[in-house]
Every structure is written in C-alpha cells, then in structure tokens.
C-alpha atoms as a PDB file:
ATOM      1  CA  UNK A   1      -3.140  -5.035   6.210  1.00  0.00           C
ATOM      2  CA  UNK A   2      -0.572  -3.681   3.928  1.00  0.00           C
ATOM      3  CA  UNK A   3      -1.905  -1.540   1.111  1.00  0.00           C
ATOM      4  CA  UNK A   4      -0.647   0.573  -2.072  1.00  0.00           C
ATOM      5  CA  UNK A   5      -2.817   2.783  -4.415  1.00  0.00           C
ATOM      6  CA  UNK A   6      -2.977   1.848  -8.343  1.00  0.00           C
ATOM      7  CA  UNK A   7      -2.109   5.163  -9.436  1.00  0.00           C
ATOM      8  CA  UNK A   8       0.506   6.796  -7.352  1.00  0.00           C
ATOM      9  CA  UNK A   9       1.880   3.717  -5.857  1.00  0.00           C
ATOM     10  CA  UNK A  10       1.608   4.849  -2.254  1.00  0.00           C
ATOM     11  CA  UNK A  11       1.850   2.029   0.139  1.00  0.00           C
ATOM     12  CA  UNK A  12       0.181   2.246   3.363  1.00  0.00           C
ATOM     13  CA  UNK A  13      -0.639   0.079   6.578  1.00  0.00           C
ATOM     14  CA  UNK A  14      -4.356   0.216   7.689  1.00  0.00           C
ATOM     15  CA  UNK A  15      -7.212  -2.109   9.071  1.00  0.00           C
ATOM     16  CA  UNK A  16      -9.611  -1.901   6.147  1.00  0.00           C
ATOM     17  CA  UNK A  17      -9.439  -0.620   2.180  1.00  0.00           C
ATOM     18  CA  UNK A  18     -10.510   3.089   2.169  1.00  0.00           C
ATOM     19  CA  UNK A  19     -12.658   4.204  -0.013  1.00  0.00           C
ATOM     20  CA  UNK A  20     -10.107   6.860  -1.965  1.00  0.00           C
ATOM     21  CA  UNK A  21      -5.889   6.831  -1.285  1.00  0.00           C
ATOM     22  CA  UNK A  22      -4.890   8.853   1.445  1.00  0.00           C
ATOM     23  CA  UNK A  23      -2.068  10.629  -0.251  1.00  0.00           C
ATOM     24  CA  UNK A  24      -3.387  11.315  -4.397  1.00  0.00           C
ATOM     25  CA  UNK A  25      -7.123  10.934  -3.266  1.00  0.00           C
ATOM     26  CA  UNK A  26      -7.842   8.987  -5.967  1.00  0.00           C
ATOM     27  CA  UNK A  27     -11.145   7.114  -5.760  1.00  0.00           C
ATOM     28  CA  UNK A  28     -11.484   3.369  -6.107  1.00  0.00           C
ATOM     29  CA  UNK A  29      -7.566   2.516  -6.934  1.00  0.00           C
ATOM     30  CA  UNK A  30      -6.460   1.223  -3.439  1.00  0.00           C
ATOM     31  CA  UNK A  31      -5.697  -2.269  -3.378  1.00  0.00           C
ATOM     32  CA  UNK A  32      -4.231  -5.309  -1.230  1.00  0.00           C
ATOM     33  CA  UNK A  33      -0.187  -5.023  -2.101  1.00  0.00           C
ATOM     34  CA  UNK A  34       1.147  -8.106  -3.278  1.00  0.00           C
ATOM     35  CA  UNK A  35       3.532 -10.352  -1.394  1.00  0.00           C
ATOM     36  CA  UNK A  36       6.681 -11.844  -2.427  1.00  0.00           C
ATOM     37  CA  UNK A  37       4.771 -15.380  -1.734  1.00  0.00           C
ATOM     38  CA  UNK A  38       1.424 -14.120  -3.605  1.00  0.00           C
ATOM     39  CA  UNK A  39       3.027 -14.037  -6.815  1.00  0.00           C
ATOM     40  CA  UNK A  40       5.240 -17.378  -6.572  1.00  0.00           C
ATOM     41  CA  UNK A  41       2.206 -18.453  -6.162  1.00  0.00           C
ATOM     42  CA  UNK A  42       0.676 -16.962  -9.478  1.00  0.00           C
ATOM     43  CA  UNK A  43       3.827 -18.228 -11.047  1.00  0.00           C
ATOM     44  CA  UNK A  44       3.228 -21.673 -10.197  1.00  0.00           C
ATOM     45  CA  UNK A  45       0.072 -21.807 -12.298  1.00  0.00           C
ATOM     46  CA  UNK A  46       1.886 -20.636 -15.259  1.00  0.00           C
END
C-alpha cells in the first residue's frame, strides 16, 4: 500500500502502516496517501 508521513511528507510503498516513518522517525504520523479518486470522492459529498 502506498504511504506518506504527516510531518515530513515522505511517501513510501510497504505492506502494513509502521509504527514511526522510516525517514523523520516520527511516531504515530504515517498514514494511507490519498488517491486522485479518494478525494473526488470526498468532493462529491460536498
């Protein structure tokens, strides 16, 4: 799954969420990364 931490913006490919980001080691801000199709579809609700 394609990742990116909250605070440095890193993106990263890997099978599950780590527990801190890879490259800042920042605890707890690594998240799914958004696709182009994930927010049209936030948009639509608007």
């Amino acid at each position: 799954m394609k990742l990116k931490c909250a605070k440095c913006n890193y993106r990263f490919e890997k099978e599950e969420i780590p527990f801190r980001c890879p490259y800042c080691a920042k605890e707890g801000a690594v998240t799914m990364q958004e696709t182009a199709q994930d927010i049209l579809d936030e948009a639509a609700f608007i």
